[in-house]
Protein backbone atom coordinates (compact mmCIF):
# COMPACT_ATOMS: atom_id res chain seq x y z
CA UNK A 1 0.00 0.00 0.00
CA UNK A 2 1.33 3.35 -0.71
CA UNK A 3 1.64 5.82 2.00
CA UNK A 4 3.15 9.25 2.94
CA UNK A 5 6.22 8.59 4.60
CA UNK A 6 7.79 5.26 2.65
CA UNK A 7 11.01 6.61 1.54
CA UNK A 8 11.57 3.22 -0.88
CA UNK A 9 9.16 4.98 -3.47
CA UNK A 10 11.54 7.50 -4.29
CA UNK A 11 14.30 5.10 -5.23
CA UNK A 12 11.25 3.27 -7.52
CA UNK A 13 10.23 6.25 -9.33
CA UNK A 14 13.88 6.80 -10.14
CA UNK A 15 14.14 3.15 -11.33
CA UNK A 16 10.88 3.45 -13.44
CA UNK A 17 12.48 6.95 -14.71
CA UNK A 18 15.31 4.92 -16.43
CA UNK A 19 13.18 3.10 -18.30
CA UNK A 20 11.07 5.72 -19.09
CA UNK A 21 13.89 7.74 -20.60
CA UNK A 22 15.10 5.15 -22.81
CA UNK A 23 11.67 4.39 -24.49
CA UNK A 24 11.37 7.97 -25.26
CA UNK A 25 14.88 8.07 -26.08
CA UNK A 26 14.17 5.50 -29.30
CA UNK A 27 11.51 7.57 -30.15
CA UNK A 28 13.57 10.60 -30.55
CA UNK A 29 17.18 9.89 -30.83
CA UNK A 30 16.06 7.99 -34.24
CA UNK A 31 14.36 11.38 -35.78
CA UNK A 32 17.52 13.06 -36.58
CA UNK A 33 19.17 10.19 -38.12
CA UNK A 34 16.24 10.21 -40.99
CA UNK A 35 18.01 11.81 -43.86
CA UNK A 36 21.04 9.89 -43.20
CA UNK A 37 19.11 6.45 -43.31
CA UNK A 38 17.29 7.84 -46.57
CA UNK A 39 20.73 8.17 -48.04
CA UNK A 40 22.43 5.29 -46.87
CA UNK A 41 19.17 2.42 -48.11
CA UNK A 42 17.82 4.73 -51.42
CA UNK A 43 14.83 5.63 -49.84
CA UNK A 44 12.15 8.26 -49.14
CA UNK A 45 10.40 9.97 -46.97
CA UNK A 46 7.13 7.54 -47.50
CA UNK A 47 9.51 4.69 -46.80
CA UNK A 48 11.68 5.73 -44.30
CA UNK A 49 8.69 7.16 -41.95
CA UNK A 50 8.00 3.14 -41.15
CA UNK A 51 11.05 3.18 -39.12
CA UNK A 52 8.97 5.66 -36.87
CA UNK A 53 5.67 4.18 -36.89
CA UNK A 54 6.74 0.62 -36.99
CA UNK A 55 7.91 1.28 -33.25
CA UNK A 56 4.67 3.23 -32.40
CA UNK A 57 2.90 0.83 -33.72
CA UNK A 58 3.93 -1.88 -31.82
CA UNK A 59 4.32 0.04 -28.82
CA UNK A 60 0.22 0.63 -29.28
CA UNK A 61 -0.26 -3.09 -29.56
CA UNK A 62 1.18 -4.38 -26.40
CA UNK A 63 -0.04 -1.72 -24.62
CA UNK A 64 -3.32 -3.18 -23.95
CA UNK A 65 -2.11 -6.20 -22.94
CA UNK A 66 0.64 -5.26 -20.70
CA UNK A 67 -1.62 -4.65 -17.36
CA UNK A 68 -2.74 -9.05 -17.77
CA UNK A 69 0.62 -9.58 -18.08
CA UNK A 70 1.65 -7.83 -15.05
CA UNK A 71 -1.04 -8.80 -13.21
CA UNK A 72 -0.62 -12.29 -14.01
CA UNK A 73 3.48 -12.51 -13.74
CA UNK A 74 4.52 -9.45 -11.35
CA UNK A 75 4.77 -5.97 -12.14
CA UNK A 76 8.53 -6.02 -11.69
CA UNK A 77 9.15 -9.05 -13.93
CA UNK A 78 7.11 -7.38 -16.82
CA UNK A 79 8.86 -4.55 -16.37
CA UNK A 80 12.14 -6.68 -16.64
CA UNK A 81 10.93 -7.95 -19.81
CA UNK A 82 10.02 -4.94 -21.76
CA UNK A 83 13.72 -3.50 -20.67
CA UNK A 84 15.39 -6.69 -21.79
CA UNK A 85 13.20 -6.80 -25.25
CA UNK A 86 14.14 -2.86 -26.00
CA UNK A 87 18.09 -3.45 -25.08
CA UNK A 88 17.91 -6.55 -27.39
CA UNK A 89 15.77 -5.05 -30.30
CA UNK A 90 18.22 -1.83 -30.24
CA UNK A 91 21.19 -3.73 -30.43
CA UNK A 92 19.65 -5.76 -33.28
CA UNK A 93 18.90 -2.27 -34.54
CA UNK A 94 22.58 -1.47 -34.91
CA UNK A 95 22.57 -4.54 -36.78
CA UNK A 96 20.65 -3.66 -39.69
CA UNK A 97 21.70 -3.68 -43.43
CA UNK A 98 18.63 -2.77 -45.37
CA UNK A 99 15.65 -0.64 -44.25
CA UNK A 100 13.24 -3.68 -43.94
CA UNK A 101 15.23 -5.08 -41.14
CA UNK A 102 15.55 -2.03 -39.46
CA UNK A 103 11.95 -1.91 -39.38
CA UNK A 104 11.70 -5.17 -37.99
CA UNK A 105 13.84 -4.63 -35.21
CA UNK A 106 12.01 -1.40 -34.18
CA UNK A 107 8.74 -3.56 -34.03
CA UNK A 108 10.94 -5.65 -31.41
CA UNK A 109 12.14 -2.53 -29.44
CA UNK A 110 8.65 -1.25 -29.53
CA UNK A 111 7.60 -4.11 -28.21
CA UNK A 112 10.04 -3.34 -25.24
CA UNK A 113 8.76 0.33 -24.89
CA UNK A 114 5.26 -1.23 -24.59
CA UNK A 115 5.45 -2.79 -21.29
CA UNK A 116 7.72 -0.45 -20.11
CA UNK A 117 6.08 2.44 -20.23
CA UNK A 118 2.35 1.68 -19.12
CA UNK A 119 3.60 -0.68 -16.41
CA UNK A 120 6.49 2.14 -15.32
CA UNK A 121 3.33 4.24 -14.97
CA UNK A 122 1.28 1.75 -12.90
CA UNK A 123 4.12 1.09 -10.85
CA UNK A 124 4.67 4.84 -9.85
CA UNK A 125 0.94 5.16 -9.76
CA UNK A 126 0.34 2.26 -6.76
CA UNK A 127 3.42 3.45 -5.20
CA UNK A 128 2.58 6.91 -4.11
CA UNK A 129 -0.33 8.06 -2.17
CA UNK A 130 -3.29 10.18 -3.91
CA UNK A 131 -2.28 13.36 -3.02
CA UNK A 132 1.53 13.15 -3.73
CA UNK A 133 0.39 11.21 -7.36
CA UNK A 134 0.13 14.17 -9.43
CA UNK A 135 4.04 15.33 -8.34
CA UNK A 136 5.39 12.03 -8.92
CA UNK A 137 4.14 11.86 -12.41
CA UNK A 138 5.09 15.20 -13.09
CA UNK A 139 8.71 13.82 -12.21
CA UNK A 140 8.27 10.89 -14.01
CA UNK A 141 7.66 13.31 -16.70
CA UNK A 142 11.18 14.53 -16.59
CA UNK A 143 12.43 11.21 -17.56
CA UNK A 144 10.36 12.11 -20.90
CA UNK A 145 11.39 15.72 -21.30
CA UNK A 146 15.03 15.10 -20.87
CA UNK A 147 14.88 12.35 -23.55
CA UNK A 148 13.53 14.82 -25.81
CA UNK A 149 16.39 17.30 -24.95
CA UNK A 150 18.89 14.75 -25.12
CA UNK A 151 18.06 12.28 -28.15
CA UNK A 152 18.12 14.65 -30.49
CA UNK A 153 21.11 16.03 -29.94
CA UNK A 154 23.25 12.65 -28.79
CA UNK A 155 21.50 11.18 -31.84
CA UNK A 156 23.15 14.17 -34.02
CA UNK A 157 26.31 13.94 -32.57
CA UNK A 158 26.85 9.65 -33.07
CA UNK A 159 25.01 10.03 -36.94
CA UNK A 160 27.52 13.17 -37.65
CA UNK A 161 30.87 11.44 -35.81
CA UNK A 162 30.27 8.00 -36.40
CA UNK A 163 27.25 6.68 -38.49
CA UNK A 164 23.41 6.16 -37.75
CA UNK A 165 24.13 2.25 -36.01
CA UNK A 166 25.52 4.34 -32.96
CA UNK A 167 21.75 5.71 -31.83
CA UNK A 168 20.99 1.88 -31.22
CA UNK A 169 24.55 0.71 -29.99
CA UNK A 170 24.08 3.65 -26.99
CA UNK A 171 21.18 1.64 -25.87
CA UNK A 172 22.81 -1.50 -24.89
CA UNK A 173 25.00 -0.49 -21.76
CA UNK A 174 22.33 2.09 -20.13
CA UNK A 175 19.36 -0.87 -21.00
CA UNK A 176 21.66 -3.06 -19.02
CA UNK A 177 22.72 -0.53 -16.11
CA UNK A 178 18.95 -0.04 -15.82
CA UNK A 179 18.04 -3.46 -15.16
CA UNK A 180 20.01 -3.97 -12.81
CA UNK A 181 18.92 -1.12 -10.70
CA UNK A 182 14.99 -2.04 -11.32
CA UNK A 183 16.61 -5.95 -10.22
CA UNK A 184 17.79 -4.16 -7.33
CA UNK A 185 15.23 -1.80 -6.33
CA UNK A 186 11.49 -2.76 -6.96
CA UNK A 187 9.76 -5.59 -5.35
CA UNK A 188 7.43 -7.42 -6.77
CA UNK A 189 3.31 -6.73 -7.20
CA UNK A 190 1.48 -9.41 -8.61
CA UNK A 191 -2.73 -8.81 -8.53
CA UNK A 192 -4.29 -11.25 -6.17
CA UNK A 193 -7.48 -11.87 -9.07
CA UNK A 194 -6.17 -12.47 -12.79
CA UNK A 195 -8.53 -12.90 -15.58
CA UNK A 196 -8.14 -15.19 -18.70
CA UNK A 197 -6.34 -13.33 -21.35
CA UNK A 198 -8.10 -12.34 -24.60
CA UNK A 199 -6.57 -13.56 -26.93
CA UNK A 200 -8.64 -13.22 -30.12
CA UNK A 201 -8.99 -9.48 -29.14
CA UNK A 202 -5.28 -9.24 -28.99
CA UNK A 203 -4.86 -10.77 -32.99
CA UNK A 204 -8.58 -8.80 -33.81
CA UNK A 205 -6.35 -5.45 -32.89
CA UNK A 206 -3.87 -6.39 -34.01
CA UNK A 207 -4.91 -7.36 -37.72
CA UNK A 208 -7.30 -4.13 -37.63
CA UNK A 209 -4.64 -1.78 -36.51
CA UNK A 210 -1.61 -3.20 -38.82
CA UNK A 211 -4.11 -3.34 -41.75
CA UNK A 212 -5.26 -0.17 -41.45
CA UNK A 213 -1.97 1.53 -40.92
CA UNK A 214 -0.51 -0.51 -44.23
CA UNK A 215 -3.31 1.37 -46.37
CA UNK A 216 -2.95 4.69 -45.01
CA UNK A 217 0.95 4.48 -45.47
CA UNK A 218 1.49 2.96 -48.61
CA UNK A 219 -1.88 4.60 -50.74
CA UNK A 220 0.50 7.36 -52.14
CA UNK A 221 3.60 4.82 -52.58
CA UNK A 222 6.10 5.20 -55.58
CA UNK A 223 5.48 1.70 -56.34
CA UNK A 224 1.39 1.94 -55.63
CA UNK A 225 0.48 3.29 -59.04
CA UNK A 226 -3.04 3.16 -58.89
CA UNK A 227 -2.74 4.75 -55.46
CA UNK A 228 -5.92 5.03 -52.97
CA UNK A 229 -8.16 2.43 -55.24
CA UNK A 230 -5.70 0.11 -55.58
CA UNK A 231 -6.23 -3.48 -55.13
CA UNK A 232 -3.66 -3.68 -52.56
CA UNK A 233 -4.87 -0.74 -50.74
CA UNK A 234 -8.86 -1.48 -50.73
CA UNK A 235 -7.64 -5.24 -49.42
CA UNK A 236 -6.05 -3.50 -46.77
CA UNK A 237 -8.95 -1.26 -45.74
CA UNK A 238 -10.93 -4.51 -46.15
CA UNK A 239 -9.26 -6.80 -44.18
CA UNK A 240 -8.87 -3.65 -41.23
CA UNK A 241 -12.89 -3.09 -41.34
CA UNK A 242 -13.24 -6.57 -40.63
CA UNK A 243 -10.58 -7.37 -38.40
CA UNK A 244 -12.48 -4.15 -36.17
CA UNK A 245 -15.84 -5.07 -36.47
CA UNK A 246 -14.69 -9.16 -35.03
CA UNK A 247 -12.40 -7.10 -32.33
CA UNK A 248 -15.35 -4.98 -30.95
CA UNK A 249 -17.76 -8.05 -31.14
CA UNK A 250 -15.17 -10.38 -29.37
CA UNK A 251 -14.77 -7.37 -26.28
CA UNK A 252 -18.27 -7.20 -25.84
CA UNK A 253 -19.73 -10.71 -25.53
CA UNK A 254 -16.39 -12.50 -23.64
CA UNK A 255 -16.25 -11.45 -19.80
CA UNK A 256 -12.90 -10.00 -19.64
CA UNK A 257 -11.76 -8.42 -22.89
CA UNK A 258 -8.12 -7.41 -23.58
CA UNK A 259 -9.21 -3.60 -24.15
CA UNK A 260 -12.19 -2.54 -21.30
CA UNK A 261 -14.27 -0.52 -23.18
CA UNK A 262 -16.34 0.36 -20.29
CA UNK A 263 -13.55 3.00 -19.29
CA UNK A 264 -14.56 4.81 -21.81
CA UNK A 265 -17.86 5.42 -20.17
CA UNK A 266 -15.91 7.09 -17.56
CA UNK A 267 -16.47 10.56 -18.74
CA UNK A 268 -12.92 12.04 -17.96
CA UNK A 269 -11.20 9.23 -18.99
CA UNK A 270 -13.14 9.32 -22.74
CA UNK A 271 -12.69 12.27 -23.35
CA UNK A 272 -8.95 12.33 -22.12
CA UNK A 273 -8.33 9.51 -24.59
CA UNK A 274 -9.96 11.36 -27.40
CA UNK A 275 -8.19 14.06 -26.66
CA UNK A 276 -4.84 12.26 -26.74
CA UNK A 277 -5.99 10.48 -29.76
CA UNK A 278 -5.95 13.84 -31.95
CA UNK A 279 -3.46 15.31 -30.25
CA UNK A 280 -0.82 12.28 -31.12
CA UNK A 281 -2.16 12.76 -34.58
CA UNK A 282 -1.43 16.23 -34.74
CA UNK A 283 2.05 16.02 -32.82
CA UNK A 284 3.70 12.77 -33.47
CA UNK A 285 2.77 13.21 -37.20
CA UNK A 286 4.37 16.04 -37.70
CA UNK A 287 7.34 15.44 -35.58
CA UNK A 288 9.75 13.77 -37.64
CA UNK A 289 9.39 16.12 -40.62
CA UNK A 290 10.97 18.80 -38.43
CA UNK A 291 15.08 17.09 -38.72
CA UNK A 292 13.93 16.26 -42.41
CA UNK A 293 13.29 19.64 -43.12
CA UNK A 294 16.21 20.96 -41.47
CA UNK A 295 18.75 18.82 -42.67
CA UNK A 296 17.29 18.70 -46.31
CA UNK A 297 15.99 22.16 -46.65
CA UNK A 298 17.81 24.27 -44.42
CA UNK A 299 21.28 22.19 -45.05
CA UNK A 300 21.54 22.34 -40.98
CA UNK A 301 24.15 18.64 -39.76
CA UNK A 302 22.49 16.50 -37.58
CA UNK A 303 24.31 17.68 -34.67
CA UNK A 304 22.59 20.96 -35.56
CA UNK A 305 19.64 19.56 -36.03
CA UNK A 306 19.26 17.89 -32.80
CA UNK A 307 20.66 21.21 -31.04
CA UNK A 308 17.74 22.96 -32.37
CA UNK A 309 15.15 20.42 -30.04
CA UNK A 310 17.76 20.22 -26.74
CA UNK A 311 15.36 23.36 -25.32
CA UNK A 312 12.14 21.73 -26.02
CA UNK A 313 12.67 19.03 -23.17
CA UNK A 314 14.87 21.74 -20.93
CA UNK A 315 11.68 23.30 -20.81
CA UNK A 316 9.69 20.46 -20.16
CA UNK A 317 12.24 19.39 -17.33
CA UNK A 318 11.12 22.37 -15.49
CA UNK A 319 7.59 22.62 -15.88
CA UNK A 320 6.19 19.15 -15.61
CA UNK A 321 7.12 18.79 -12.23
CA UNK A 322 5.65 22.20 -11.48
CA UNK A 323 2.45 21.67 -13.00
CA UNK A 324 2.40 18.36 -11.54
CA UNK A 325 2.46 20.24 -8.15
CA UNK A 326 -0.07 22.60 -9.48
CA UNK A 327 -2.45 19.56 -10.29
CA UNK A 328 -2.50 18.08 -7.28
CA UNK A 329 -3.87 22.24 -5.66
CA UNK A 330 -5.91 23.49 -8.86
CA UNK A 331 -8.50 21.99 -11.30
CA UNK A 332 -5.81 20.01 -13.63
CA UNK A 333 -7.78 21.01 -17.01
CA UNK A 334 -6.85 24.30 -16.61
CA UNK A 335 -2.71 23.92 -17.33
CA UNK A 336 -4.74 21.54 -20.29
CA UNK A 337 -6.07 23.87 -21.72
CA UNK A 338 -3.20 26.43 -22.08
CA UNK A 339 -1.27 23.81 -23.17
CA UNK A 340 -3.31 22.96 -26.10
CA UNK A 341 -3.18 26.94 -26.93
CA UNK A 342 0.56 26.99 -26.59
CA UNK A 343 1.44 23.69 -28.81
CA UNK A 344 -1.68 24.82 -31.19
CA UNK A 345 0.78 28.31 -31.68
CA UNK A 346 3.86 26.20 -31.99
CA UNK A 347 2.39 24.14 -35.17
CA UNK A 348 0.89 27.39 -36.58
CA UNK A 349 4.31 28.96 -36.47
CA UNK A 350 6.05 26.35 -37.90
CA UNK A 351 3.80 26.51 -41.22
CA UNK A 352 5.28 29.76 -41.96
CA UNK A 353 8.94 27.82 -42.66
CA UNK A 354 10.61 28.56 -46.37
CA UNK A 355 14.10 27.91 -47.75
CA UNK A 356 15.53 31.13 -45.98
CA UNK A 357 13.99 30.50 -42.70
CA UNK A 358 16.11 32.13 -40.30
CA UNK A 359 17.41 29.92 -36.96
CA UNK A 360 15.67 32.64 -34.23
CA UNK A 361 12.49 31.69 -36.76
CA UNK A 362 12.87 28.25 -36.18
CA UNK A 363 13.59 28.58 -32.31
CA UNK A 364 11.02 30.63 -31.55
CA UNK A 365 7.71 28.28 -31.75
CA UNK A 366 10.48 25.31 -30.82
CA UNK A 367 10.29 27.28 -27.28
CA UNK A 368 6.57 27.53 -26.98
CA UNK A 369 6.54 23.55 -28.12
CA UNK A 370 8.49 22.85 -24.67
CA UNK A 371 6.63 25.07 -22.78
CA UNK A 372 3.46 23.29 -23.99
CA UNK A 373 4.60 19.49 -23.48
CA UNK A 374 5.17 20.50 -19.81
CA UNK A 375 1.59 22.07 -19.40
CA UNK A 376 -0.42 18.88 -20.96
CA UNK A 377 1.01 15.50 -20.63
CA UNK A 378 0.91 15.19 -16.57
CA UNK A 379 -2.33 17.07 -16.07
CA UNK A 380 -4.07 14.95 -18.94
CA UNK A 381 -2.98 11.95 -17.19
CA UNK A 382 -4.40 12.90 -13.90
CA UNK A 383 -7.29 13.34 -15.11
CA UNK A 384 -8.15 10.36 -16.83
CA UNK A 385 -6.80 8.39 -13.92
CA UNK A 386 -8.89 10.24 -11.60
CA UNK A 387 -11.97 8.60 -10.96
CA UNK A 388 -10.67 4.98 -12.07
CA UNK A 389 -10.53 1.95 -9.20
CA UNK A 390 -7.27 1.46 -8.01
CA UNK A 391 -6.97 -2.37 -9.40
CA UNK A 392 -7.93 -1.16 -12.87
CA UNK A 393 -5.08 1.73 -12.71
CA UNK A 394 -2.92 -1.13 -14.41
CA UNK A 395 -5.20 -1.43 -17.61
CA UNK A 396 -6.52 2.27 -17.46
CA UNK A 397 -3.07 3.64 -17.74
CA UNK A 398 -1.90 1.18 -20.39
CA UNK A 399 -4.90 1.63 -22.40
CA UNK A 400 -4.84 5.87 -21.87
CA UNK A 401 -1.41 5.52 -23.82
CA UNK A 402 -2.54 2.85 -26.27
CA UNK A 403 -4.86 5.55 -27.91
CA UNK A 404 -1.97 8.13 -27.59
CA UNK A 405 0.33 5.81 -29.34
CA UNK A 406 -1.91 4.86 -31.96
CA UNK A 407 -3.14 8.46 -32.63
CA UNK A 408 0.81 8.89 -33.14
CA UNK A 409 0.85 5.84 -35.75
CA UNK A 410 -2.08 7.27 -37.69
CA UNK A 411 -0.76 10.31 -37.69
CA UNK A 412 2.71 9.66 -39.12
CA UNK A 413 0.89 7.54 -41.66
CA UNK A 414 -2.33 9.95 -42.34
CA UNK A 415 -0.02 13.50 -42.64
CA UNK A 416 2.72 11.67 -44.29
CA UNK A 417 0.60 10.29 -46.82
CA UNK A 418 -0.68 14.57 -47.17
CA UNK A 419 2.66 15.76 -47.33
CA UNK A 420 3.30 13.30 -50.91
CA UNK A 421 0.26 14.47 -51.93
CA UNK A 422 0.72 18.04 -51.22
CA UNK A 423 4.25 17.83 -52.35
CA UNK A 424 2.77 16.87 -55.78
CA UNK A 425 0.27 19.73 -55.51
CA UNK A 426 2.34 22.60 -55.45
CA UNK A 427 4.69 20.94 -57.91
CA UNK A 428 2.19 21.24 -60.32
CA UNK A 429 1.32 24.66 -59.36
CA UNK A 430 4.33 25.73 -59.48
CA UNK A 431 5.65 24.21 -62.79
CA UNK A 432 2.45 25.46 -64.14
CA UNK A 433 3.57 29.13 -63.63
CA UNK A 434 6.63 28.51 -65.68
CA UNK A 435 5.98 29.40 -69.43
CA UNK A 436 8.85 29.26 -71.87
CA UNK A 437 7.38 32.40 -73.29
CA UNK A 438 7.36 34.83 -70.02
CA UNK A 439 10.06 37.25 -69.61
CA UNK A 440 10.56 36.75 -65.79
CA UNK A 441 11.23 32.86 -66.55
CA UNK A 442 13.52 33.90 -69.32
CA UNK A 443 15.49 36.25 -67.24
CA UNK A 444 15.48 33.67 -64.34
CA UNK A 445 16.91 31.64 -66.50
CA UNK A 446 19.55 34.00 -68.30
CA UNK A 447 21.04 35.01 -64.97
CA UNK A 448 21.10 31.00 -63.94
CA UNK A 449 23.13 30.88 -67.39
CA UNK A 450 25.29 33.30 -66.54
CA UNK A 451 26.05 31.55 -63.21
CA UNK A 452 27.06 28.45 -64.55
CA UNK A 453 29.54 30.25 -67.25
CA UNK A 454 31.22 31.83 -64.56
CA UNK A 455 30.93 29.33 -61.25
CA UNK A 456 31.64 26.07 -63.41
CA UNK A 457 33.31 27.46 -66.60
CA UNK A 458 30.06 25.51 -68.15
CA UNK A 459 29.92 25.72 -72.45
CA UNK A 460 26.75 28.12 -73.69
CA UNK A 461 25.02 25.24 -74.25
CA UNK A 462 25.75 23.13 -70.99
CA UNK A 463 24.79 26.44 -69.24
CA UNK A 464 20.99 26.37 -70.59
CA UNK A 465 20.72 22.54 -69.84
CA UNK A 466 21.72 23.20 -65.82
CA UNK A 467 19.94 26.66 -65.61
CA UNK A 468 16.78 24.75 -66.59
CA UNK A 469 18.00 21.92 -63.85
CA UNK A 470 18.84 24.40 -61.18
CA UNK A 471 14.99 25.98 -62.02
CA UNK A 472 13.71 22.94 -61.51
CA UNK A 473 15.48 21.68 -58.50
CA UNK A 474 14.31 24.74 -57.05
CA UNK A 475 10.36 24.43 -57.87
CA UNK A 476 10.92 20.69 -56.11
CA UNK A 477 12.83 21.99 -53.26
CA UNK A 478 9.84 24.67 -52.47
CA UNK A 479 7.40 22.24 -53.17
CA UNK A 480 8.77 20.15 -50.40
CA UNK A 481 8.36 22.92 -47.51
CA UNK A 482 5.01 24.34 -48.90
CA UNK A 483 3.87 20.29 -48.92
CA UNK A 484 5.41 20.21 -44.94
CA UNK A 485 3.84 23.78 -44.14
CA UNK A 486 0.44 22.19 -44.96
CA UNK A 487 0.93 19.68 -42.42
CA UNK A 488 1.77 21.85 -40.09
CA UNK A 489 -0.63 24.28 -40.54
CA UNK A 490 -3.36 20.81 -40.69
CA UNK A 491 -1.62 19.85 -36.86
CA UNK A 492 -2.27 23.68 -35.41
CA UNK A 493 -5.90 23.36 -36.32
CA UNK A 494 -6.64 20.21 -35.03
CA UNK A 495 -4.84 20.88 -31.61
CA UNK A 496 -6.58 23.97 -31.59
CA UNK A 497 -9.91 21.90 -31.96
CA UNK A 498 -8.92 19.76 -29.00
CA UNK A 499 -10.10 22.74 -26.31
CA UNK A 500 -13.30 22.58 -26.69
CA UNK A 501 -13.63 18.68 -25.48
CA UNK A 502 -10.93 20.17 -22.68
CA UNK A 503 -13.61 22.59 -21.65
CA UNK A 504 -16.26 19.59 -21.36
CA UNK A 505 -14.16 17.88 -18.54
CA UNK A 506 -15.21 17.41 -15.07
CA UNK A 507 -12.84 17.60 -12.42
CA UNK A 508 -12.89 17.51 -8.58
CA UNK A 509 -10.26 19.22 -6.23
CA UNK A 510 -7.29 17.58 -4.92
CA UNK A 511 -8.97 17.80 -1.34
CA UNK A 512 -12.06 15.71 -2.60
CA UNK A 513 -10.72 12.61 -3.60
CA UNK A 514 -7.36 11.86 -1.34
């Protein structure tokens, strides 16, 4: 039982915090190696984005199922596992020689991250009383922010002084370190009543979610010429649809389904998860364009790039744990709601970005995007864990991150698939504008001329043959940051969306339910 004075659940929250770090870590640390990996395998942005959702994705799909698992083998031995399987799957990570291994190996280390992180959660949760809960997660939070800070910029360092392996090989000695301290430190929980596990719910969500995840990613594919009504792509949808309707059908007739829908009647706790449905839609798919576009568009290394996000968990470092103190005095929707403003502003901002985009223009809403991670993750939690029974807090929690993970996985898929089709857009519009007979395009293309004569010592008629290539390079190049700019722009409204179900939340006072 957790109680006010047992010092012991200080030394587990710092044990859970290790794990914690490193599953955020992978989820990070991997963003900045992006253009490198497109280089090194021949591949693009539609392609490469699996390595990202690959590991949400499986992170989504154990979720669920990693409160039965703890309740049934111990809290700390699940815990074990997930470490062990993300140390192992990272070091088979470094391994890699082709991009479809590397995605295979991230489905392994999200496998990892998936018991980790919900059971990490559960395990601070039962450990500290109600009224020091929303404090400790706020901590637990800093495990989060200073893997944000941190990944990017160790990742950019190893890709620019050694290669892209290294953000998997750095893994291996701190996942080992950090079992041994949990081995050390945590004793063991198991729940005194385990259920049967469900496991045609767990292959129903599993089909549905991989199915529908396949179509949404690979509808605007190089290789998928007939695109969204494609045989392929309609099988996928197909297969989802049905895979969903079995799933639901299986968790409402069996007595103890893998995903307890009946949380969701819990009023804070649905609309929490809807919440951080759209809002890892909004976020998660539009985080790993940012190193892209740097790197690619700005021409920044990936040490640069990964300096560029070091403030955005800094900030978070420093706030969570405030707010987290905050939630635990004031109504918790309140630091919610301004933190939906906040990250709202950052996306908006971040639309505006062009091939001169100056660096205080790219710090700017990078600032407001820390600020704004501290202000919603920990209240958000709190209150969707509010009103839920203490033995459920296992499932509740896991589940609460399920639909934040798999909001992230839709969205990498959904506003990836809009950037290549947004990309193609403003390609058109753009080579559209360019007439052979318009004097701007002629003198555009004189001066390019002129450029090449005296830059490359290029013939007269080499000159006009990479004028017309530099033009079009160009049009390509700004078709690429208008296409990201949409996405953006698509992320700020929907988080800005996300207040008004933050305004329909119900919350009591810390002195009303400790």
């Amino acid at each position: 039982m957790a109680n006010d004075t047992d010092p012991n659940k200080w030394w587990v929250l710092g044990s859970v915090m290790i794990g914690t770090f490193m599953a955020v870590l992978d989820s990070t640390i991997v963003s900045v190696a992006f253009p490198k990996m497109m280089a090194a395998f021949g591949v693009s942005v539609d392609q490469i984005e699996w390595v990202m959702t690959a590991y949400l994705l499986a992170f989504a799909v154990v979720l669920p199922s990693s409160g039965w698992i703890a309740d049934h083998f111990g809290y700390k031995k699940t815990y074990m596992l997930g470490f062990f399987l993300f140390t192992f799957g990272s070091l088979l990570c470094s391994l890699s020689w082709n991009e479809d291994v590397l995605i295979l190996f991230r489905i392994v280390q999200g496998v990892g991250a998936g018991f980790v992180m919900p059971v990490g959660m559960a395990i601070v949760t039962r450990a500290f009383p109600p009224k020091q809960r929303g404090m400790a997660l706020g901590f637990w939070g800093i495990a989060a922010a200073a893997s944000i800070s941190l990944g990017p910029l160790a990742g950019g360092y190893l890709v620019d002084n050694f290669s892209w392996h290294a953000i998997f090989d750095i893994n291996v000695p701190v996942g080992i370190i950090g079992l041994l301290v949990v081995w050390v430190i945590q004793k063991e929980y198991k729940s005194k009543s385990v259920t049967k596990f469900d496991f045609f719910g767990f292959i129903f969500m599993t089909i549905a979610l991989g199915m529908l995840l396949l179509a949404l990613s690979t509808a605007n594919s190089s290789w998928n010429t007939d695109g969204w009504t494609s045989a392929f792509t309609m099988s996928c949808f197909f297969v989802s649809a049905l895979s969903f309707v079995l799933f639901f059908l299986v968790e409402t007739l069996i007595s103890y389904p893998i995903v307890n829908v009946k949380l969701f009647k819990n009023r804070n706790f649905g609309l929490a998860s809807l919440v951080m449905f759209v809002f890892g839609i909004a976020f998660y798919g539009n985080a790993f364009l940012l190193p892209i576009y740097l790197q690619n568009s700005l021409g920044y290394t990936a040490l640069q790039a990964g300096l560029v996000f070091f403030p955005v968990g800094i900030l978070q470092a420093f706030v969570s744990p405030v707010i987290g103190k905050v939630t635990d005095m004031v109504n918790p929707k309140i630091p919610a709601i301004f933190g939906m403003f906040f990250m709202a502003l950052s996306l908006y901002l971040f639309s505006f970005f062009s091939l001169q985009t100056m660096h205080g223009q790219v710090m700017l809403p990078i600032y407001i995007r820390g600020l704004a991670l501290g202000l919603i993750f920990t209240p958000m939690t709190t209150i969707a864990l509010l009103d839920i029974p203490k033995p459920q807090l296992g499932q509740a929690s896991g589940l609460f991150n399920t639909v934040r993970q798999i909001g992230g996985s839709f969205g990498i898929a959904v506003l990836g698939t809009l950037l290549t089709q947004r990309v193609i857009f403003h390609k058109e519009i753009y080579g559209g504008r360019m007439s052979a007979n318009s004097p701007a395009f002629r003198e555009v293309v004189k001066r390019l001329e002129a450029f090449a004569v005296h830059s490359a010592g290029a013939s007269s008629h080499t000159a006009v043959i990479e004028a017309k290539m530099m033009l079009v390079k160009n049009i390509v190049a700004q078709a690429f940051v208008q296409g990201i700019n949409d996405d953006f722009f698509v992320g700020a409204l929907l988080t800005a969306a996300l207040i008004v179900p933050l305004l329909m939340l119900k919350t009591k006072r810390q002195s009303s339910r400790s």
